[in-house]
PDB file of N, CA and C in Angstrom:
ATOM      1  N   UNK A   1       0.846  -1.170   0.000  1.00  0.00           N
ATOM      2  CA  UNK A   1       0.000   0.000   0.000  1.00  0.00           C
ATOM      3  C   UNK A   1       0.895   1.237   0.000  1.00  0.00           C
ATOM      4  N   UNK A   2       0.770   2.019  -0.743  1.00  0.00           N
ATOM      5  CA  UNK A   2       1.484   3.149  -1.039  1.00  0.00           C
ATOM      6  C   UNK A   2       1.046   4.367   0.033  1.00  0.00           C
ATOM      7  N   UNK A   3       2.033   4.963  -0.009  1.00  0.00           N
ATOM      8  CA  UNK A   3       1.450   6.175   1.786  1.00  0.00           C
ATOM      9  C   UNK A   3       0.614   6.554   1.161  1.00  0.00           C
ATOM     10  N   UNK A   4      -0.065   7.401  -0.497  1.00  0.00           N
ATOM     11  CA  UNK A   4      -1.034   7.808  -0.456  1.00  0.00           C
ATOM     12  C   UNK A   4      -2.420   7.374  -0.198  1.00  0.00           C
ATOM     13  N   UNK A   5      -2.088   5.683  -0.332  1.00  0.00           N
ATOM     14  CA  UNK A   5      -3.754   5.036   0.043  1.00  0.00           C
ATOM     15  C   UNK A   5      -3.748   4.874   1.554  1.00  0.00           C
ATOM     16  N   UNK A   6      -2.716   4.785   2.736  1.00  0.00           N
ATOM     17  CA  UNK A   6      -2.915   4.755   3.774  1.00  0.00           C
ATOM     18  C   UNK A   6      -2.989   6.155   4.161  1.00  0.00           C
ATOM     19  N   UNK A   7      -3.093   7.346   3.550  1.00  0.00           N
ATOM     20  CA  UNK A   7      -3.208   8.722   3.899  1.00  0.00           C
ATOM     21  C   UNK A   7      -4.925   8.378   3.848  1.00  0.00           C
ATOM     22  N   UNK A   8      -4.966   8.203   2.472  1.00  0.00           N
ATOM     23  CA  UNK A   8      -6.716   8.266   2.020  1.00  0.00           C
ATOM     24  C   UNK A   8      -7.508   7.518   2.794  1.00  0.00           C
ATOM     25  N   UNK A   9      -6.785   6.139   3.231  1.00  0.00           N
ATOM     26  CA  UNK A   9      -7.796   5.313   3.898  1.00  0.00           C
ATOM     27  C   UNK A   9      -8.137   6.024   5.847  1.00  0.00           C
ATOM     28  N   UNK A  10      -7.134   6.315   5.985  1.00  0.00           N
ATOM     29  CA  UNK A  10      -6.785   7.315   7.494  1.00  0.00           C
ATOM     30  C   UNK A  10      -7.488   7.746   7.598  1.00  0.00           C
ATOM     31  N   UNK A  11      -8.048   8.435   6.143  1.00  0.00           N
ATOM     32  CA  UNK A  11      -9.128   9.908   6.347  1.00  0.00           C
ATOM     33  C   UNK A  11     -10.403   9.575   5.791  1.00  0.00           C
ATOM     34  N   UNK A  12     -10.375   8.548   5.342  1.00  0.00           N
ATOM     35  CA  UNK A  12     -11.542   7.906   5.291  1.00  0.00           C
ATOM     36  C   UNK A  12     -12.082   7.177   6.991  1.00  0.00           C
ATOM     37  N   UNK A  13     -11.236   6.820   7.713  1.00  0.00           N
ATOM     38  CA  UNK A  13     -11.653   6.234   8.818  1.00  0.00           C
ATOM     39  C   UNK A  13     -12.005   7.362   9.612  1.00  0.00           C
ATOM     40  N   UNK A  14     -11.263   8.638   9.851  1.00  0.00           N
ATOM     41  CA  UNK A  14     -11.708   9.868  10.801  1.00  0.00           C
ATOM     42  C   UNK A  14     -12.712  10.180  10.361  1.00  0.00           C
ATOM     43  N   UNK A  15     -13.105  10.085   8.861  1.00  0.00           N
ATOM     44  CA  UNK A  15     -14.309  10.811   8.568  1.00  0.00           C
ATOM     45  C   UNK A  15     -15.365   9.811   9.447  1.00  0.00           C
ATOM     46  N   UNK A  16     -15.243   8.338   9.171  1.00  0.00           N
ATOM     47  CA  UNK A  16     -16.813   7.565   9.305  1.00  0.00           C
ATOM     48  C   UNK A  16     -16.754   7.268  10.959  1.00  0.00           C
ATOM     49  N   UNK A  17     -15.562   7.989  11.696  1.00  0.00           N
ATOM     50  CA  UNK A  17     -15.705   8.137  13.117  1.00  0.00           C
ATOM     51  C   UNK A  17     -16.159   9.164  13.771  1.00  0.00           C
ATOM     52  N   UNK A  18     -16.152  10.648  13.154  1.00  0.00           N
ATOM     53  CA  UNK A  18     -16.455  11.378  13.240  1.00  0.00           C
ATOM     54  C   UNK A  18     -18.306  11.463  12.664  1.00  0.00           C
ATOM     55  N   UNK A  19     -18.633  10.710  11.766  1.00  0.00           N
ATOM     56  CA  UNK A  19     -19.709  10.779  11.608  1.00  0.00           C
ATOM     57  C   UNK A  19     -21.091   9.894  12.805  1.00  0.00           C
ATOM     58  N   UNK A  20     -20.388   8.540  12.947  1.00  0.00           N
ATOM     59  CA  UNK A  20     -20.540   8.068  14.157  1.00  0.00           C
ATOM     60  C   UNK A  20     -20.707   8.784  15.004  1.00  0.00           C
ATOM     61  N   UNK A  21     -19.437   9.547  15.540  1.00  0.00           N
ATOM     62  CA  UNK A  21     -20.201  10.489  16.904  1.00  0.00           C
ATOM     63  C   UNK A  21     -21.180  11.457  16.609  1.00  0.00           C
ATOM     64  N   UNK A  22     -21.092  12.309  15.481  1.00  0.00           N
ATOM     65  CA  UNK A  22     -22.112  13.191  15.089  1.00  0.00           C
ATOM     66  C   UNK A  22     -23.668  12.348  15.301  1.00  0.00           C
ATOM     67  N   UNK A  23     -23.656  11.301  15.234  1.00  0.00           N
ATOM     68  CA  UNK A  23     -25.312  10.836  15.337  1.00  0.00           C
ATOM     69  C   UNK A  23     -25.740  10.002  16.676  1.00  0.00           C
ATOM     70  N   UNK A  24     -24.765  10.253  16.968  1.00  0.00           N
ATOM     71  CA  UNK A  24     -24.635   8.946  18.509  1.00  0.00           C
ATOM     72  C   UNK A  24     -25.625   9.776  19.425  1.00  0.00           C
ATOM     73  N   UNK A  25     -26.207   8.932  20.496  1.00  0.00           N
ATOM     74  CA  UNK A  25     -27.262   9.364  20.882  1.00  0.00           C
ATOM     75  C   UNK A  25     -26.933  10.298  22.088  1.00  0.00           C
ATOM     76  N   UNK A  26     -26.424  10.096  22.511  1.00  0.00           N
ATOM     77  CA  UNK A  26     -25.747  10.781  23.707  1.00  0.00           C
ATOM     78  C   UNK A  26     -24.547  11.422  23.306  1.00  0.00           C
ATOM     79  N   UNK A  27     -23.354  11.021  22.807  1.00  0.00           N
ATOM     80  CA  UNK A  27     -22.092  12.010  22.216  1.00  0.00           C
ATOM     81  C   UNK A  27     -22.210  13.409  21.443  1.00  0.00           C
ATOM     82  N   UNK A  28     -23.455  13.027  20.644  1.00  0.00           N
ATOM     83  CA  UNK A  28     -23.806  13.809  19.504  1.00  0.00           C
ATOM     84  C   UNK A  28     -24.166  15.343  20.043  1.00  0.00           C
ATOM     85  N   UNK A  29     -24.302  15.990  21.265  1.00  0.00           N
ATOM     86  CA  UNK A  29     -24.544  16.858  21.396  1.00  0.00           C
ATOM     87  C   UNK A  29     -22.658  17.862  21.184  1.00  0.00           C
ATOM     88  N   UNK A  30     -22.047  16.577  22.227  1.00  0.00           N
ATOM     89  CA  UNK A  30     -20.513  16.688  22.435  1.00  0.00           C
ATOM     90  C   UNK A  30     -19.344  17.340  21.003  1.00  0.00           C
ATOM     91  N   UNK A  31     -20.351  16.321  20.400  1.00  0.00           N
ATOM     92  CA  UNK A  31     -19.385  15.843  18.849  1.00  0.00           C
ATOM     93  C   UNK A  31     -18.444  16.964  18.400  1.00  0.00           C
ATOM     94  N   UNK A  32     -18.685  18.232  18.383  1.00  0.00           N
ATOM     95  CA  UNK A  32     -17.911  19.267  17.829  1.00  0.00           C
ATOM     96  C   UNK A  32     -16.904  19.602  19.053  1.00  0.00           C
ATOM     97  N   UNK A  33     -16.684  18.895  20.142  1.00  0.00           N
ATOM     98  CA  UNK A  33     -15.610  19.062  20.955  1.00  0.00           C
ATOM     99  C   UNK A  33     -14.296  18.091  20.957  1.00  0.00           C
ATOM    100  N   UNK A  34     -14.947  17.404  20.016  1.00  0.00           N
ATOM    101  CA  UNK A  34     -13.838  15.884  20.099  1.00  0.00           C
ATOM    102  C   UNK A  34     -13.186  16.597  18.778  1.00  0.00           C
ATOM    103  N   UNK A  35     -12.003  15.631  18.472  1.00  0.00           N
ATOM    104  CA  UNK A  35     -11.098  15.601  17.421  1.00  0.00           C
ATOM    105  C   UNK A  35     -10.277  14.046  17.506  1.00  0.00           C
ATOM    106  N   UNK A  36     -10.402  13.650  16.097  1.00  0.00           N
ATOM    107  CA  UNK A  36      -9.774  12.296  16.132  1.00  0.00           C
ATOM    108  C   UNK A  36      -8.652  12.541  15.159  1.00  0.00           C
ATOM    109  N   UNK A  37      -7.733  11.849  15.580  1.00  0.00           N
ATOM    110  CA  UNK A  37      -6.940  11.888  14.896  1.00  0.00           C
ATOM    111  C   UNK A  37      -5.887   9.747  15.043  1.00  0.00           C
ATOM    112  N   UNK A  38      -5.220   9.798  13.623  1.00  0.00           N
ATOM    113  CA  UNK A  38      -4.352   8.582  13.832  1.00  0.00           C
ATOM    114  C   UNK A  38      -2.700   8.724  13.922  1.00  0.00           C
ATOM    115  N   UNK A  39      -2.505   7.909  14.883  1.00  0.00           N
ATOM    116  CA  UNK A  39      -0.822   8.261  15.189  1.00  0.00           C
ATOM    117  C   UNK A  39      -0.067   6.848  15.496  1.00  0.00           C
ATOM    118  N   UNK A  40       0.821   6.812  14.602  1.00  0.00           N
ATOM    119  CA  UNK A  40       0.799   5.599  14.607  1.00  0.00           C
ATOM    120  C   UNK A  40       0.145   4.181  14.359  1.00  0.00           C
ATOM    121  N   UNK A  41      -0.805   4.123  14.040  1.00  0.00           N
ATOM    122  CA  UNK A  41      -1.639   3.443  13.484  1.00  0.00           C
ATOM    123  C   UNK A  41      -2.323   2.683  14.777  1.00  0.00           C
ATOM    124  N   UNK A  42      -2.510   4.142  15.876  1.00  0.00           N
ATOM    125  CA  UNK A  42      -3.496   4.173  17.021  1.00  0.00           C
ATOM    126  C   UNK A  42      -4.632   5.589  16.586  1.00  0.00           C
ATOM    127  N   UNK A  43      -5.776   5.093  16.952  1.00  0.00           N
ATOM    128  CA  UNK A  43      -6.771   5.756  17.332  1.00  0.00           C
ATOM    129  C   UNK A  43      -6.310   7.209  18.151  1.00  0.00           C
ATOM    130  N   UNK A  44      -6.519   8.316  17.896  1.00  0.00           N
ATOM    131  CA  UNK A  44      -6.086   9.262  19.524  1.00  0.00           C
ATOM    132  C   UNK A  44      -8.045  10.204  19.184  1.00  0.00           C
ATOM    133  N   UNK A  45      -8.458  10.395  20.570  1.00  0.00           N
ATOM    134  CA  UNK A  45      -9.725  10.848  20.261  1.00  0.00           C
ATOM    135  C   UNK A  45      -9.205  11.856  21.812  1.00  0.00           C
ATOM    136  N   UNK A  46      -9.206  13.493  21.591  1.00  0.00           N
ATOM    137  CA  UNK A  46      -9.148  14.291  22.110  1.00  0.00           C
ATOM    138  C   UNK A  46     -10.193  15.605  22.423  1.00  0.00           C
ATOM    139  N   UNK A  47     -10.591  15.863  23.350  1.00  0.00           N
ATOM    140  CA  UNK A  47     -11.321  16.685  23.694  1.00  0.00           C
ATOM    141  C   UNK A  47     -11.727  16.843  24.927  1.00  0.00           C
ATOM    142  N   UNK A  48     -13.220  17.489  25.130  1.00  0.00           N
ATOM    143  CA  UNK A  48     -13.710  17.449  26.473  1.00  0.00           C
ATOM    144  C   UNK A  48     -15.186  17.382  26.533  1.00  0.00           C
ATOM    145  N   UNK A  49     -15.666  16.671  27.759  1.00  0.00           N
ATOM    146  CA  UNK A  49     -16.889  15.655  28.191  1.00  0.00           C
ATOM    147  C   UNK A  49     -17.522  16.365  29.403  1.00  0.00           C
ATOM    148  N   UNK A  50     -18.480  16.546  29.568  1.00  0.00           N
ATOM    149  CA  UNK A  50     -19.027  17.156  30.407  1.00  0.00           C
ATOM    150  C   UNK A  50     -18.840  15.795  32.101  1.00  0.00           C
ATOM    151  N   UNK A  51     -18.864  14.734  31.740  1.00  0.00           N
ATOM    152  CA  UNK A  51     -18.903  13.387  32.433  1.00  0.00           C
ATOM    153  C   UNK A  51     -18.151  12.022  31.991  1.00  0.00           C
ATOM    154  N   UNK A  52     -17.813  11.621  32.942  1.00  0.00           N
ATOM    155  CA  UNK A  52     -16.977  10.196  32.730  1.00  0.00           C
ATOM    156  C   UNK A  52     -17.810   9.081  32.239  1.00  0.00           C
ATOM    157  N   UNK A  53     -19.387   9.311  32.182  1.00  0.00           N
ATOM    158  CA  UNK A  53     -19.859   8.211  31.644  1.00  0.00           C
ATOM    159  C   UNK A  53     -20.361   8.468  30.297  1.00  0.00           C
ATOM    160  N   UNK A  54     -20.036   9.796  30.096  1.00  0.00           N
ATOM    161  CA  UNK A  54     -20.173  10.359  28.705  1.00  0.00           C
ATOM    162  C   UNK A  54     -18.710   9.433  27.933  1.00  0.00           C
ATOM    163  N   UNK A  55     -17.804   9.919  28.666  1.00  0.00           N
ATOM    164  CA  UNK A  55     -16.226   9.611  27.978  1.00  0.00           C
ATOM    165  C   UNK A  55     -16.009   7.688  28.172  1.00  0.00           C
ATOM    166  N   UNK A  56     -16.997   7.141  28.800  1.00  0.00           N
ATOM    167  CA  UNK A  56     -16.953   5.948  28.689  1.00  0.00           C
ATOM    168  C   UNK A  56     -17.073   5.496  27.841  1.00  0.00           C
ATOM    169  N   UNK A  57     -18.443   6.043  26.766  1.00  0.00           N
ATOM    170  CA  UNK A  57     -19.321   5.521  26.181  1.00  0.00           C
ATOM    171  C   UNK A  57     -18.174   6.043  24.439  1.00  0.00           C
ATOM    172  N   UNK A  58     -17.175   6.372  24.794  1.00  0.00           N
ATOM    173  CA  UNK A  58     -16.650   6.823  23.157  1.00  0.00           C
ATOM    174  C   UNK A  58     -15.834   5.719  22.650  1.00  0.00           C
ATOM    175  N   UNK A  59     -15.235   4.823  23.102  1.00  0.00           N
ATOM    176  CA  UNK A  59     -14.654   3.571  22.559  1.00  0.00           C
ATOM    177  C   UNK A  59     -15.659   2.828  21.631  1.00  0.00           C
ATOM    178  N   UNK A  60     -16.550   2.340  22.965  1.00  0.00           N
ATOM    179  CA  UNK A  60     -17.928   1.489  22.475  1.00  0.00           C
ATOM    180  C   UNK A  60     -18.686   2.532  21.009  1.00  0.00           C
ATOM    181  N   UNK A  61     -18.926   3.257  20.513  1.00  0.00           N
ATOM    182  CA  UNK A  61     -19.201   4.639  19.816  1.00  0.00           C
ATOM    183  C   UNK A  61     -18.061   4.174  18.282  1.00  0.00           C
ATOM    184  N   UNK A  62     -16.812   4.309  18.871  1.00  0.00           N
ATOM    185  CA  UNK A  62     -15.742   4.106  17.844  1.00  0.00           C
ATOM    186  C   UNK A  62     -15.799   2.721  17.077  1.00  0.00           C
ATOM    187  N   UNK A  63     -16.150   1.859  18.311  1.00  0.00           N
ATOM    188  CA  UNK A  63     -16.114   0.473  17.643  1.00  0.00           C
ATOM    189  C   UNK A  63     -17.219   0.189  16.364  1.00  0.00           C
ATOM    190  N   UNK A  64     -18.263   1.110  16.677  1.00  0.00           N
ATOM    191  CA  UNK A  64     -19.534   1.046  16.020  1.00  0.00           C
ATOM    192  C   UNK A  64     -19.190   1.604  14.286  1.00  0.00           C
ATOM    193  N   UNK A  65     -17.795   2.252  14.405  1.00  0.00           N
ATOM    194  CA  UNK A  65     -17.355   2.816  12.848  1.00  0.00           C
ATOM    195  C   UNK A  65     -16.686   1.872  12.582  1.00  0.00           C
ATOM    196  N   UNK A  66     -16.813   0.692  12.595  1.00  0.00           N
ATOM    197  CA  UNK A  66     -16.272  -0.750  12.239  1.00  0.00           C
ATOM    198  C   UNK A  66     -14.394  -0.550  12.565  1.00  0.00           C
ATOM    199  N   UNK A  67     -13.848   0.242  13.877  1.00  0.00           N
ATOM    200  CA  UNK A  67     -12.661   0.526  13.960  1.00  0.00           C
ATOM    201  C   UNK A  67     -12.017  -0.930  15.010  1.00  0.00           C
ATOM    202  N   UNK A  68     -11.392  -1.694  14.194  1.00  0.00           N
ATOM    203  CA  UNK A  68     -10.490  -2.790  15.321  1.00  0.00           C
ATOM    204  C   UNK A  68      -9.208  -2.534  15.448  1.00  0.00           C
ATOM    205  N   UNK A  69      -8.963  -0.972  15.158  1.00  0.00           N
ATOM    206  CA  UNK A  69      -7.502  -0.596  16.077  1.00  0.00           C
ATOM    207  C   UNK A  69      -7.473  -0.383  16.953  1.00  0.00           C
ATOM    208  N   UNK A  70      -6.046  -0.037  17.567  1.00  0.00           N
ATOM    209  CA  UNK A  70      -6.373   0.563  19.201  1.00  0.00           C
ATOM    210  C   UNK A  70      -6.572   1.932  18.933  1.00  0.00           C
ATOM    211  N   UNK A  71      -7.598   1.994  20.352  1.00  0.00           N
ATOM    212  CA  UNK A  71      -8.307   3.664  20.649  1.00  0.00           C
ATOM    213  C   UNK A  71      -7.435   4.142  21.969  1.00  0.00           C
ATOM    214  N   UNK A  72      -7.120   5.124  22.066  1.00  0.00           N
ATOM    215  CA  UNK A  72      -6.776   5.547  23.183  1.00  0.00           C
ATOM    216  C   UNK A  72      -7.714   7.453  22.829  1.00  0.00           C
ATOM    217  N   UNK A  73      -8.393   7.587  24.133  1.00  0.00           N
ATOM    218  CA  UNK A  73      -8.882   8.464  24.743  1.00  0.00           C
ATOM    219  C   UNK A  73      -7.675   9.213  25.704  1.00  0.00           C
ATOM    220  N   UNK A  74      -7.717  10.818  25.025  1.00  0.00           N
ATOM    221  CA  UNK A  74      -7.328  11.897  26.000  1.00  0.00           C
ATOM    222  C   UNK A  74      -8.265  12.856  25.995  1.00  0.00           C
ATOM    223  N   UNK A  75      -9.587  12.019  26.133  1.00  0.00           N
ATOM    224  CA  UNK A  75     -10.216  13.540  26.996  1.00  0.00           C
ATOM    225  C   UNK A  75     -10.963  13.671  28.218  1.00  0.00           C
ATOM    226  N   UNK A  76     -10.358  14.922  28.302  1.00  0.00           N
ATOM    227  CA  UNK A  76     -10.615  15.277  29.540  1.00  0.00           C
ATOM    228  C   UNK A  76     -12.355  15.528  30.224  1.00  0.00           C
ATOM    229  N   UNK A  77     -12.669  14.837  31.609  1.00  0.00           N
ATOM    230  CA  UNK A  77     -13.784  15.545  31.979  1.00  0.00           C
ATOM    231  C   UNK A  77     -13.839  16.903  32.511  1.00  0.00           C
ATOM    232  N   UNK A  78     -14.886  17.590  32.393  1.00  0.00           N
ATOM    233  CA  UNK A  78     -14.849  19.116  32.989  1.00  0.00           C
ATOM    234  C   UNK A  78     -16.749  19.093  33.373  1.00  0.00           C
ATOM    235  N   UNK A  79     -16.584  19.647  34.493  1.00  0.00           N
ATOM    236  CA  UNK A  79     -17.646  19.722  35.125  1.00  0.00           C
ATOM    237  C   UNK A  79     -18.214  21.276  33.875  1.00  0.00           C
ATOM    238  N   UNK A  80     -19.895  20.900  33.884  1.00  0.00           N
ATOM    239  CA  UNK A  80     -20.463  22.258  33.071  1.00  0.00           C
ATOM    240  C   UNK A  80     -20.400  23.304  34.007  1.00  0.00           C
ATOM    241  N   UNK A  81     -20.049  24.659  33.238  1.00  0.00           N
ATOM    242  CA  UNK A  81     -20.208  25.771  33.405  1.00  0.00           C
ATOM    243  C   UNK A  81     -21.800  26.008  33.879  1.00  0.00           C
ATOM    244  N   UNK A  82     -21.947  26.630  35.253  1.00  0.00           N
ATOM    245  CA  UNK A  82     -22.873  27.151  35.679  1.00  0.00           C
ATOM    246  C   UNK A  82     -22.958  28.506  35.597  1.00  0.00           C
ATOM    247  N   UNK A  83     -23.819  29.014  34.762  1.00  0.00           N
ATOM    248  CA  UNK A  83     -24.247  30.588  34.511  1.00  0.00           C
ATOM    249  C   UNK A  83     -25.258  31.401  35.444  1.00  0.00           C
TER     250      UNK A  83
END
């Protein structure tokens, strides 16, 4: 496989992970806080979660974009802003 089809296929996988969270039932509000990216030919999914059972639920979420690499999660929880 030539780097340009593992570039294309890369960004073919962020896209249909990113679309995944966009519709997920619970993430989907989140979705524009995350960012995925591949490093190494690991998963990295970065951002921030209002809750830990929010940030639980993003592996299980990833797996659902037919992904059997490794995922590693760096994001952070942050309690919501009270106005």
């Amino acid at each position: 496989m030539t780097s340009q089809e593992c570039e294309s296929r890369e960004q073919r996988l962020i896209e249909s992970i990113a679309a995944v969270l966009s519709v997920h039932e619970t993430l989907q509000p989140y979705s524009k806080d995350l960012s995925v990216s591949i490093e190494d030919s690991t998963i990295i999914i970065r951002g921030r979660l209002p809750s830990t059972q929010l940030r639980s639920q993003l592996i299980p979420a990833v797996r659902k974009a037919g992904v059997l690499e490794q995922v590693v999660t760096e994001v952070e929880v942050t309690a919501a802003k009270v106005s």
